[in-house]
C-alpha atoms as a PDB file:
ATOM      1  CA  UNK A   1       5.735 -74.877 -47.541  1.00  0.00           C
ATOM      2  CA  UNK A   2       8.947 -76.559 -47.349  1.00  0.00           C
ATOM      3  CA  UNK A   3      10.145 -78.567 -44.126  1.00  0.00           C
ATOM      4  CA  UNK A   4      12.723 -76.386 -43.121  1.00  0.00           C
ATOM      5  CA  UNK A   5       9.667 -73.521 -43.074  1.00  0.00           C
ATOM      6  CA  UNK A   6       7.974 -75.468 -41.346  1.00  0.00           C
ATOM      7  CA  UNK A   7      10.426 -76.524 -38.430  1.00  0.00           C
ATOM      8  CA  UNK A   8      11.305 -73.208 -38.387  1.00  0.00           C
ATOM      9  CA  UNK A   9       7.993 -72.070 -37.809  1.00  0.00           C
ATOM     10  CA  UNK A  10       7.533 -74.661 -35.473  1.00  0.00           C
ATOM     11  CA  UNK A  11      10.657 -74.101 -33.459  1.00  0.00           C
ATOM     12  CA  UNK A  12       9.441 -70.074 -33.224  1.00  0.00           C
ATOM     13  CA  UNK A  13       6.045 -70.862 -32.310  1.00  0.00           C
ATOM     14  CA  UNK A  14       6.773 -72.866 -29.396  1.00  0.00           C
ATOM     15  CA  UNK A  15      10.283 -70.692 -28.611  1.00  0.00           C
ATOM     16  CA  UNK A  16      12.897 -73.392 -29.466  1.00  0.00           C
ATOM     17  CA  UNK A  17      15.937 -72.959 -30.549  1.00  0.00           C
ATOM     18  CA  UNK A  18      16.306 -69.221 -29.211  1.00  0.00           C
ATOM     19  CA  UNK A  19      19.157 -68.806 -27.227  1.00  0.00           C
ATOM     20  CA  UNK A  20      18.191 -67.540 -24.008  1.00  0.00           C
ATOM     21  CA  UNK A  21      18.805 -63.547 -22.923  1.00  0.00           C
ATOM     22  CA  UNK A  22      21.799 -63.539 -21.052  1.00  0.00           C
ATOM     23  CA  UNK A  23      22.134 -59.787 -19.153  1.00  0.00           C
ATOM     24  CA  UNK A  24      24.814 -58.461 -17.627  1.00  0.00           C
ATOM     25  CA  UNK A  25      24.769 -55.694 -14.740  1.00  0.00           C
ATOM     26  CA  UNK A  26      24.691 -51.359 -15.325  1.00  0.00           C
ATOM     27  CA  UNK A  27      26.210 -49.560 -12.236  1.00  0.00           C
ATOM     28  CA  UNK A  28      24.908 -46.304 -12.444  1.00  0.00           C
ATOM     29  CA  UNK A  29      28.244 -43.855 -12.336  1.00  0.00           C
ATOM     30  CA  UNK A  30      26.583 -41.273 -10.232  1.00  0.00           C
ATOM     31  CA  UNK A  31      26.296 -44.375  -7.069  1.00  0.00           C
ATOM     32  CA  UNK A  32      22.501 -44.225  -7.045  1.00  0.00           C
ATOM     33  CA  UNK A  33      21.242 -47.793  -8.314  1.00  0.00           C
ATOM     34  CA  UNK A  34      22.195 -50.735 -10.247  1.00  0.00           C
ATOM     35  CA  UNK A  35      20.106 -52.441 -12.773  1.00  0.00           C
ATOM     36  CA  UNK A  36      20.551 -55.901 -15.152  1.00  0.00           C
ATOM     37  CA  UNK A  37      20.310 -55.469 -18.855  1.00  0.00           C
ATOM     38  CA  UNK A  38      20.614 -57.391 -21.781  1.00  0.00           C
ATOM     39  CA  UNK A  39      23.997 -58.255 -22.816  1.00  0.00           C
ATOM     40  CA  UNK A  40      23.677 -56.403 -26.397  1.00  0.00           C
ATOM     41  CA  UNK A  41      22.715 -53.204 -25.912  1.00  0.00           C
ATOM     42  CA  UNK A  42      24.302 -50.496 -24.994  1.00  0.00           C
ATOM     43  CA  UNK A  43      24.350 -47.641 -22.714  1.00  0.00           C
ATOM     44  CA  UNK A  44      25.181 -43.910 -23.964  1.00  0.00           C
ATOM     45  CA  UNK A  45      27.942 -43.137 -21.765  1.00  0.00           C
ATOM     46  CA  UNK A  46      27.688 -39.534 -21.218  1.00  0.00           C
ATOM     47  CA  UNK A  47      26.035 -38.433 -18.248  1.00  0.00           C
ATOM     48  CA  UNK A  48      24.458 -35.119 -17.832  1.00  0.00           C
ATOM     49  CA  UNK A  49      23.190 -33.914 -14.514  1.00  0.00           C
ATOM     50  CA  UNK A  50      21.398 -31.209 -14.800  1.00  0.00           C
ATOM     51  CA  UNK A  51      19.852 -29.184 -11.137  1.00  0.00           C
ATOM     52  CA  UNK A  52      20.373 -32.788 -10.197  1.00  0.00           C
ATOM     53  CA  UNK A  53      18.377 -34.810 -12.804  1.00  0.00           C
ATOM     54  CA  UNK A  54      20.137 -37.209 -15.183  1.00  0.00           C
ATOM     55  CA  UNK A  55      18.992 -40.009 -17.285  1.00  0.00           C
ATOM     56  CA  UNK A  56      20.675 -42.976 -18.071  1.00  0.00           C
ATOM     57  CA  UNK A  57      19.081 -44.693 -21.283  1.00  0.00           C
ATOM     58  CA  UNK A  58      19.745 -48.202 -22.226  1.00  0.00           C
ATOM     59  CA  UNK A  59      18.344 -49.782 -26.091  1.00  0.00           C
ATOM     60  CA  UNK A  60      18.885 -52.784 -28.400  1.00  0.00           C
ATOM     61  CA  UNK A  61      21.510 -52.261 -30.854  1.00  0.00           C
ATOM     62  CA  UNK A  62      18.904 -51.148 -33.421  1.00  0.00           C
ATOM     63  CA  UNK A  63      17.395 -48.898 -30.612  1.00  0.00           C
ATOM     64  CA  UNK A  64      14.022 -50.202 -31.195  1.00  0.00           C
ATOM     65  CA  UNK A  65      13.906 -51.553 -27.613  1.00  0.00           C
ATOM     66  CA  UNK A  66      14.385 -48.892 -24.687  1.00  0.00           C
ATOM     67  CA  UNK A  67      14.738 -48.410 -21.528  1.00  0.00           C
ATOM     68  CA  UNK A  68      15.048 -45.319 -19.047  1.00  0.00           C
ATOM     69  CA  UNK A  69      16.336 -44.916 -15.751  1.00  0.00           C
ATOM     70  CA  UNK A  70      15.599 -40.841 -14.806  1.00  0.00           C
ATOM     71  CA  UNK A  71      16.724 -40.131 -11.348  1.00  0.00           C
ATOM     72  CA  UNK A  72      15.349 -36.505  -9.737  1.00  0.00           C
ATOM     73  CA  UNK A  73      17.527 -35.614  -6.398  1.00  0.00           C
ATOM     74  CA  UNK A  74      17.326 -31.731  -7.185  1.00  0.00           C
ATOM     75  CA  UNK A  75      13.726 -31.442  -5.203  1.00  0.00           C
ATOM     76  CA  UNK A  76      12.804 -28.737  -3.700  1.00  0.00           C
ATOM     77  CA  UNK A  77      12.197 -28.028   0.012  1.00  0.00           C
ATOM     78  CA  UNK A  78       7.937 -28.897   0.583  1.00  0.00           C
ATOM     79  CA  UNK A  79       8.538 -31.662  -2.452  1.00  0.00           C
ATOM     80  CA  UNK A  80       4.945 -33.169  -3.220  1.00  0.00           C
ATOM     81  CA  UNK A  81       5.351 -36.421  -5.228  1.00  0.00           C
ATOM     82  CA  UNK A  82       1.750 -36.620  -6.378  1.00  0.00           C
ATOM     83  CA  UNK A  83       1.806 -33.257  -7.671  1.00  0.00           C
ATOM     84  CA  UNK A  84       4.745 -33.834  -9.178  1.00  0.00           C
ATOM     85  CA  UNK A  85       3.666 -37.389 -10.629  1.00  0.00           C
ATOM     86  CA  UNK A  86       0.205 -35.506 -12.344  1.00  0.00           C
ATOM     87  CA  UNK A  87       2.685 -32.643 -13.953  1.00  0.00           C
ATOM     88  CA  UNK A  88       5.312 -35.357 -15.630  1.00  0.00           C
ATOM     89  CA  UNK A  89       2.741 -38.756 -16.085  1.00  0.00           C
ATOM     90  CA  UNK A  90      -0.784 -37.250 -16.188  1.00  0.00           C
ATOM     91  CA  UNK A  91      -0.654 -35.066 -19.157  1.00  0.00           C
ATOM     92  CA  UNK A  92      -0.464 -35.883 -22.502  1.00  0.00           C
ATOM     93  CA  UNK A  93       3.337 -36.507 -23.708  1.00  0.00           C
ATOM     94  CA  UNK A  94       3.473 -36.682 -27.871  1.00  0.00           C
ATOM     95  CA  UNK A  95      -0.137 -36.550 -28.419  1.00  0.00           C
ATOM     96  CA  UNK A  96      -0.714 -39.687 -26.048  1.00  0.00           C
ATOM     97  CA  UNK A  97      -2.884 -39.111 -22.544  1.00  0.00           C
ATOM     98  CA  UNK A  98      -3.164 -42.093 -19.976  1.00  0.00           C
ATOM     99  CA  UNK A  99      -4.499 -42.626 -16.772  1.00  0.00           C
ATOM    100  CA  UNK A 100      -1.597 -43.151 -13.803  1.00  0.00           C
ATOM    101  CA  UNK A 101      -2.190 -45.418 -11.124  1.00  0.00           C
ATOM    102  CA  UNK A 102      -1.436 -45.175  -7.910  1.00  0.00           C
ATOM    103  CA  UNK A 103       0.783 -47.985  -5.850  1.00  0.00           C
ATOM    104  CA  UNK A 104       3.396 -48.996  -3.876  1.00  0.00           C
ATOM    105  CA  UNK A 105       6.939 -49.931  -5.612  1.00  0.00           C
ATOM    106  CA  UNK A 106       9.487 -51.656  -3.437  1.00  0.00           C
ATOM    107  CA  UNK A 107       7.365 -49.866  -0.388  1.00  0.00           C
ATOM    108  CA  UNK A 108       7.456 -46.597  -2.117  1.00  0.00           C
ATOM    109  CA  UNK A 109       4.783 -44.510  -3.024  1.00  0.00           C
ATOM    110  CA  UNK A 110       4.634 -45.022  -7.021  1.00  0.00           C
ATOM    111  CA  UNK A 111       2.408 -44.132 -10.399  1.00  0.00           C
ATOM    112  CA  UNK A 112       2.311 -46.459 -13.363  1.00  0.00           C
ATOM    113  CA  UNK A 113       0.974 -46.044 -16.724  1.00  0.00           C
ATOM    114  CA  UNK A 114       1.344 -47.861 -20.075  1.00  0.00           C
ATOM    115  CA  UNK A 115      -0.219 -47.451 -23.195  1.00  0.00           C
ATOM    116  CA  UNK A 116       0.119 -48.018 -27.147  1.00  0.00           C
ATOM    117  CA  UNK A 117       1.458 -45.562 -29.747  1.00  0.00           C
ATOM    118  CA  UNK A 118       2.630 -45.448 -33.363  1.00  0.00           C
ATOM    119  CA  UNK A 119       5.982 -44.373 -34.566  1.00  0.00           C
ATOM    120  CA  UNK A 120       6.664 -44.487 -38.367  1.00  0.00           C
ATOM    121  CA  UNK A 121       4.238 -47.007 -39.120  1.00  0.00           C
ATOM    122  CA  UNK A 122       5.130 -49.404 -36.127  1.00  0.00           C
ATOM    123  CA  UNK A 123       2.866 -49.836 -33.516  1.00  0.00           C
ATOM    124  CA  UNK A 124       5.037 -49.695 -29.523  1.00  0.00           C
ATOM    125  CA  UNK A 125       3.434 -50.698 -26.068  1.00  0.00           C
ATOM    126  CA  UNK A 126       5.311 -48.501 -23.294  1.00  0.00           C
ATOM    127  CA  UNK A 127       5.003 -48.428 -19.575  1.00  0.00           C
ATOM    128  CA  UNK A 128       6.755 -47.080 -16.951  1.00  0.00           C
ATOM    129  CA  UNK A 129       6.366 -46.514 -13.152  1.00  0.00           C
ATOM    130  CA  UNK A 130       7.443 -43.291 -10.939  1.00  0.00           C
ATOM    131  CA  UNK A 131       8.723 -43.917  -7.903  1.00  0.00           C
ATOM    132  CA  UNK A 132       9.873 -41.681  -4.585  1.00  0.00           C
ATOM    133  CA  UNK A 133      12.328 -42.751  -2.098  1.00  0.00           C
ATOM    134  CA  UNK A 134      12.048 -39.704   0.030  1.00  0.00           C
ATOM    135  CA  UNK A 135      15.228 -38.464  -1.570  1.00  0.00           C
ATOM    136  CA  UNK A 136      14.837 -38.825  -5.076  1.00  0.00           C
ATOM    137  CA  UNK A 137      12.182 -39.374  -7.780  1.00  0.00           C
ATOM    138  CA  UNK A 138      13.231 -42.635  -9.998  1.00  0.00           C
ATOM    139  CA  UNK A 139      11.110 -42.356 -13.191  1.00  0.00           C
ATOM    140  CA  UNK A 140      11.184 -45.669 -14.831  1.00  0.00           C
ATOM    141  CA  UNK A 141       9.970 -46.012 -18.528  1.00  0.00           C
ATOM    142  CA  UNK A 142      10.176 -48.728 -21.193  1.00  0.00           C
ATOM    143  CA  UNK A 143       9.015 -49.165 -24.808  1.00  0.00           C
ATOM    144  CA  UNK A 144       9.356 -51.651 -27.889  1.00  0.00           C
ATOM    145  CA  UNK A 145       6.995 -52.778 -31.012  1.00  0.00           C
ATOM    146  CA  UNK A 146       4.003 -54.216 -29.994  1.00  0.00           C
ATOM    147  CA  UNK A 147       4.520 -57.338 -31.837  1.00  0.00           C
ATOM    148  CA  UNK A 148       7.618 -58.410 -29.332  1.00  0.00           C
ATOM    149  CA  UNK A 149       4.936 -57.558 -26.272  1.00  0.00           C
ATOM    150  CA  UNK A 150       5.063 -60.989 -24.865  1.00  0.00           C
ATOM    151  CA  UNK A 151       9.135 -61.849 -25.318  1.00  0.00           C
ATOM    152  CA  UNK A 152      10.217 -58.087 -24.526  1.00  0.00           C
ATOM    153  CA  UNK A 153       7.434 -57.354 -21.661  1.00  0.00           C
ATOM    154  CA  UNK A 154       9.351 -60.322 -19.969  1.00  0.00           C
ATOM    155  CA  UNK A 155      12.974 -58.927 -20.701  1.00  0.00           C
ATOM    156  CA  UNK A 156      11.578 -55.339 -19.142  1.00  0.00           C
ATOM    157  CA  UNK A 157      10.202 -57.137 -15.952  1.00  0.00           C
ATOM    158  CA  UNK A 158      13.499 -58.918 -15.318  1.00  0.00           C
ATOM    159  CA  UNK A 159      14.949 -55.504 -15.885  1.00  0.00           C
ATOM    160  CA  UNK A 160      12.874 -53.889 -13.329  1.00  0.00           C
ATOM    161  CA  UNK A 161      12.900 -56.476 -10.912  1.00  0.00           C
ATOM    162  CA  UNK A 162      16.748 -56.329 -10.949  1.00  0.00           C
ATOM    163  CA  UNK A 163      16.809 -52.889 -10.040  1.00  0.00           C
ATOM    164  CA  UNK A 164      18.519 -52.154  -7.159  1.00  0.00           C
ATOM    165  CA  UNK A 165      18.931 -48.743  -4.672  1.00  0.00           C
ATOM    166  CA  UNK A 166      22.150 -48.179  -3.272  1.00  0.00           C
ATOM    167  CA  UNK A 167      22.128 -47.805   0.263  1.00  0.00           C
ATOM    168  CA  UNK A 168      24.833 -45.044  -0.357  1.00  0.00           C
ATOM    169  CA  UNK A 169      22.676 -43.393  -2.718  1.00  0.00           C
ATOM    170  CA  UNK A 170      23.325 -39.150  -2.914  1.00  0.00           C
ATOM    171  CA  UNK A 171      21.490 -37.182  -1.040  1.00  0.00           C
ATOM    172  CA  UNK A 172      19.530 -34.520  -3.265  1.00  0.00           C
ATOM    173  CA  UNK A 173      20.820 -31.262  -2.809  1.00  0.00           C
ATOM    174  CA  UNK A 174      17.580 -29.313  -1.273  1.00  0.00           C
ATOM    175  CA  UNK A 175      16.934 -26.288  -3.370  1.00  0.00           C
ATOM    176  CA  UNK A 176      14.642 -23.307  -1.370  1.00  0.00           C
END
């Protein structure tokens, strides 16, 4: 092994010489939340809101590395969040099943799962965490290569610590 190899390997075992992630901050155009993200990735900028649901969708350039921010204010009059929550977290979604559990998220009554999966030979971890503000359902989800678990499960924290209601957020129009 040459030196430079070996510095280098060094250097990426103990995480010197990486520049730090640097984020910058999404304002979602619909007024409901902002949230910090990493400086290069993008966003897609069109915005569909459909009986009141819309997602906003942010990746690394090579799209590898996701993140979702689904917002549900279209709810129906007698909503029920843990029914809901079973329908969209407790059955299986492209051949993977995992147990939700129950919580608390910023006060809220939330779900979480994560779990592993395999896309075209890579192995991902994903999580994500459901959340209901009495207004709106905020379904939260993440994923990237299980290889980056450590260095990206950090980057998704900050992301979800970061996220922020807005007090002016929409009210959901009440379907009977």
């Amino acid at each position: 092994m040459r030196k430079n190899d070996l510095v280098t390997s060094i250097k990426a075992v103990l995480g010197l010489g990486k520049k730090p992630e640097t984020f910058r901050e999404f304002r979602d155009p619909m007024g409901n939340f902002t949230i910090s993200f990493p400086s290069g990735w993008k966003f897609d900028r069109d915005l569909a809101v459909v009986d009141g649901e819309y997602t906003v969708s942010l990746a690394s350039p090579d799209g590898r590395r996701t993140f979702n921010v689904c917002v549900n204010a279209g709810l129906k009059k007698g909503f029920d969040f843990a029914a809901y929550a079973k329908s969209e977290l407790g059955s299986p979604s492209s051949g993977v099943y995992t147990p939700m559990k129950p919580g608390k998220y910023l006060g809220m009554p939330s779900f979480t799962r994560e779990y592993i999966y395999t896309s075209s030979g890579t192995d991902y971890f994903a999580g994500g965490v459901m959340f209901f503000t009495g207004r709106a359902v905020f379904s939260v989800s993440w994923n990237a290569p299980e290889k980056e678990r450590q260095r990206m499960g950090a980057v998704f924290s900050k992301m979800l610590q970061s996220l922020a209601l807005l007090q002016g957020m929409a009210r959901p129009a009440i379907r009977p």
